[in-house]
C-alpha atoms as a PDB file:
ATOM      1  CA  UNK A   1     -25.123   9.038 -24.699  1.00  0.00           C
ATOM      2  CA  UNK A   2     -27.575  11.575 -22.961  1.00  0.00           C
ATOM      3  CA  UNK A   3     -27.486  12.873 -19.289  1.00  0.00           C
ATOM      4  CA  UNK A   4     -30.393  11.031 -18.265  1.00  0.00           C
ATOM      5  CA  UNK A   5     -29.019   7.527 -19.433  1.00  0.00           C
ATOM      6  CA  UNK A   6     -25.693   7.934 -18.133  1.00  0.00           C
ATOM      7  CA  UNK A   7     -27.462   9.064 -14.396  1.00  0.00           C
ATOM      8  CA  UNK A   8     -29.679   5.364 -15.027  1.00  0.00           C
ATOM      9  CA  UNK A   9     -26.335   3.501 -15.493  1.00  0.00           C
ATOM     10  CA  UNK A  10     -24.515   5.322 -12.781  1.00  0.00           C
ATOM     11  CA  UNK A  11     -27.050   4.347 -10.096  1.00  0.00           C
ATOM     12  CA  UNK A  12     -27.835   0.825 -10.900  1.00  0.00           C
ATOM     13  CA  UNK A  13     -26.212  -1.734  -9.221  1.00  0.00           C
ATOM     14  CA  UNK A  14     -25.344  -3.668 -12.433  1.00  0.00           C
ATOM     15  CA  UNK A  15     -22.516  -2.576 -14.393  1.00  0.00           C
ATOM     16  CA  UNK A  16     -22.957  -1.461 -17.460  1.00  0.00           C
ATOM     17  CA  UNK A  17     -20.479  -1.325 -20.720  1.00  0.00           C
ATOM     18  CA  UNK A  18     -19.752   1.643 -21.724  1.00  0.00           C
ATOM     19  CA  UNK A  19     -16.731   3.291 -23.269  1.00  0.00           C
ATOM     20  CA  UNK A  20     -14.732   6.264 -23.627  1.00  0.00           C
ATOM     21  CA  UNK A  21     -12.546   6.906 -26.694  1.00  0.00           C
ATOM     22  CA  UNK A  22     -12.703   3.058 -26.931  1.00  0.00           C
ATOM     23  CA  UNK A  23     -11.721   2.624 -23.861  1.00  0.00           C
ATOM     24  CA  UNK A  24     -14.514   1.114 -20.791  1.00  0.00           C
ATOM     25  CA  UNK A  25     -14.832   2.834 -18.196  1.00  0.00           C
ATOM     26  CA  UNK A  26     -16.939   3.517 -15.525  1.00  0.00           C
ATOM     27  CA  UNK A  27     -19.366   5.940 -14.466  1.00  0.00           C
ATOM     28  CA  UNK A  28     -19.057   7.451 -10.786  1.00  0.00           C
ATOM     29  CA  UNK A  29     -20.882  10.579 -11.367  1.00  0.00           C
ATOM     30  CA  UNK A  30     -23.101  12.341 -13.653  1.00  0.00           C
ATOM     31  CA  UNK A  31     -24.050  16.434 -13.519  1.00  0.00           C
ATOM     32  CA  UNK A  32     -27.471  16.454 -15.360  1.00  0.00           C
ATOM     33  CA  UNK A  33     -27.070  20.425 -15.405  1.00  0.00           C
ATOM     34  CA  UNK A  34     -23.788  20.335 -16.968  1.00  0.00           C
ATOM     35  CA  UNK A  35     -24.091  17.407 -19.460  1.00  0.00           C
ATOM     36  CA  UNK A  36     -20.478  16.110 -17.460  1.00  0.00           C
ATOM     37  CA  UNK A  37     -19.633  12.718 -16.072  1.00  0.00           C
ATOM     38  CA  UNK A  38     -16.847  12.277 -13.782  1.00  0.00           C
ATOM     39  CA  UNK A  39     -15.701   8.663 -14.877  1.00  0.00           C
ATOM     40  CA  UNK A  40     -12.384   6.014 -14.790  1.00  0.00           C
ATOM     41  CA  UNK A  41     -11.035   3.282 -16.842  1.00  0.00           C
ATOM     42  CA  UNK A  42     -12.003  -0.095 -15.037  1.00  0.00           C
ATOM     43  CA  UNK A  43      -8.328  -0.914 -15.212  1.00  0.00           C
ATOM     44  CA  UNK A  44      -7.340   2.027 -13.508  1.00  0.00           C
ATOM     45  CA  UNK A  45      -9.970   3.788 -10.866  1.00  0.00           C
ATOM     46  CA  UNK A  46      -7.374   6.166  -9.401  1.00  0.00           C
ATOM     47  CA  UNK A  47      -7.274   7.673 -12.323  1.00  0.00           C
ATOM     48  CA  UNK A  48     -10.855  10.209 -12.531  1.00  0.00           C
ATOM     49  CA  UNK A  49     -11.754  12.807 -15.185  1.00  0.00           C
ATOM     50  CA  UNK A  50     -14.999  15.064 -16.516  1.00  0.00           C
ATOM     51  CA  UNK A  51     -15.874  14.684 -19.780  1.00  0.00           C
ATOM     52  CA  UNK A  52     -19.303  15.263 -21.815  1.00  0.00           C
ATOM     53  CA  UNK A  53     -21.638  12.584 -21.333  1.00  0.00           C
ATOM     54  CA  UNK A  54     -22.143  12.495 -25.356  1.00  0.00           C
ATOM     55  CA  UNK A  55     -18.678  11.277 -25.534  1.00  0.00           C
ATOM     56  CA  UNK A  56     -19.714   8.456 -23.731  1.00  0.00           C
ATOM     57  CA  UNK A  57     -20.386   5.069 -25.629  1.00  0.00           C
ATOM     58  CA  UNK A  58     -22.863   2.148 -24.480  1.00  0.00           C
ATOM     59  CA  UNK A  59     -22.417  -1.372 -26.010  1.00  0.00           C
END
């Protein structure tokens, strides 16, 4: 996934599916300058990391 999608599907108010190693997750945050996205499983929101934003996986 690019920056710019991941920003789209982090502000709109419908969720998207989207996955990370397999695993969906959502998308709190997105830094367009770094190419990171601070995300967390849906099963699990306490749970928050950065990763690349092409590691992220829409379906």
């Amino acid at each position: 996934m690019d920056s710019q999608r991941a920003q789209e599907i982090s502000a709109s108010p419908v969720m998207a599916n989207v996955t990370y190693n397999g695993n969906r997750v959502y998308i709190e945050h997105v830094d367009q300058e770094n190419q990171i996205a601070t995300i967390h499983p849906l099963e699990n929101p306490n749970h928050k990391q950065s990763v690349p934003v092409t590691n992220l996986e829409e379906y």
